[in-house]
Protein backbone atom coordinates (compact mmCIF):
# COMPACT_ATOMS: atom_id res chain seq x y z
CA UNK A 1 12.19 -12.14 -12.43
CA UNK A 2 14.15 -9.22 -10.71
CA UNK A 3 14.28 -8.64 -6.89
CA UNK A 4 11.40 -6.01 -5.89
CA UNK A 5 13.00 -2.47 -5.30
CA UNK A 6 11.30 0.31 -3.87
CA UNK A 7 11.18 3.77 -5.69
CA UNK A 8 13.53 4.77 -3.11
CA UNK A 9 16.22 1.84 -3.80
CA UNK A 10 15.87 2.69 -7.24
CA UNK A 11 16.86 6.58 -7.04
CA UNK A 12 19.55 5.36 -4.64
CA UNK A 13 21.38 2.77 -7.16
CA UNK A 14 20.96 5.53 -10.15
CA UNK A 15 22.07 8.50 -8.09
CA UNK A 16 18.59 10.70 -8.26
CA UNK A 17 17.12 12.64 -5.18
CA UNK A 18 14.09 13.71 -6.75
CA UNK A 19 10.84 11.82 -8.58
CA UNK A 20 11.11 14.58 -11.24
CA UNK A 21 14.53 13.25 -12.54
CA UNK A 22 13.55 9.17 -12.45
CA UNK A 23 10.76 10.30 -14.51
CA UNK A 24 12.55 11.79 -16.82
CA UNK A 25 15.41 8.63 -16.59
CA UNK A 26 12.10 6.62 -17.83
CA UNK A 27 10.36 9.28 -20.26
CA UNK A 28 7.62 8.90 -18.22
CA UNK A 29 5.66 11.81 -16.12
CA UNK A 30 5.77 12.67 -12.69
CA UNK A 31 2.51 11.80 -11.76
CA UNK A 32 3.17 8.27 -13.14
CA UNK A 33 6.24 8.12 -10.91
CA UNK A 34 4.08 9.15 -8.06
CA UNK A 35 1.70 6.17 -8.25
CA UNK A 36 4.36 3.59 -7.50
CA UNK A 37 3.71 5.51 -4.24
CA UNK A 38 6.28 4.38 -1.45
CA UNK A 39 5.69 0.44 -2.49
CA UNK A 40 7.26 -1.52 -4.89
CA UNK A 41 8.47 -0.07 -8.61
CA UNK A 42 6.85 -1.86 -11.17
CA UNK A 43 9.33 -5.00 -12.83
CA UNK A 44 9.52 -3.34 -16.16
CA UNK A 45 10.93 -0.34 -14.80
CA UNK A 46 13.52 -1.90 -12.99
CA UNK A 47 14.41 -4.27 -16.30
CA UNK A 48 14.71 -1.11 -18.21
CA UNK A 49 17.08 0.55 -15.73
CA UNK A 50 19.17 -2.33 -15.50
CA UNK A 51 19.20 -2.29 -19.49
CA UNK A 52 19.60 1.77 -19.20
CA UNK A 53 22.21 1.18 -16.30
CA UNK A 54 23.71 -1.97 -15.72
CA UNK A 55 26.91 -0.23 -13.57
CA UNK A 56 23.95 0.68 -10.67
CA UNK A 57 22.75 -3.32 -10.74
CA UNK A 58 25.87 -5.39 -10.96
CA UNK A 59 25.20 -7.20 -7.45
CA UNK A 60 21.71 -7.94 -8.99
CA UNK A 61 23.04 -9.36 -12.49
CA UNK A 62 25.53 -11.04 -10.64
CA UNK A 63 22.74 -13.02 -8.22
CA UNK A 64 20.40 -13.55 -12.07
CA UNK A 65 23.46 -15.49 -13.77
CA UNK A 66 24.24 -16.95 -10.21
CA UNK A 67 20.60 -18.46 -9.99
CA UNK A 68 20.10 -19.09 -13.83
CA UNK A 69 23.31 -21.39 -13.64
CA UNK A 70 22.34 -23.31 -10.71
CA UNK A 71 19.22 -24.25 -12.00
């Protein structure tokens, strides 16, 4: 499980201003960006940014392996 980002942490860590380009960072259309409305982005699309981008999400790989070891 990944910590819950909003669309607007998400455009933050990958350096995009507008919903236009994170659509097009997930091949996805604008209008599908636009439903995440100002809530939560769905897990998958976080997962596949971290694949896509793991330089924007190294303080949240580094908490994963952090927790995954403890346990």
């Amino acid at each position: 499980m990944t910590a819950p980002l909003t669309k607007q942490d998400l455009k933050a860590r990958l350096g995009i201003e507008l919903d236009v380009d994170l659509a097009a960072f997930f091949g996805v259309t604008q209008s599908a960006v636009n439903q995440w409305g100002d809530g939560v982005v769905p897990e998958k699309r976080v997962l596949t940014a971290m694949v896509k981008r793991p330089d924007c999400f190294q303080d949240l790989l580094t908490q994963q392996a952090d927790a995954v070891g403890a346990n």
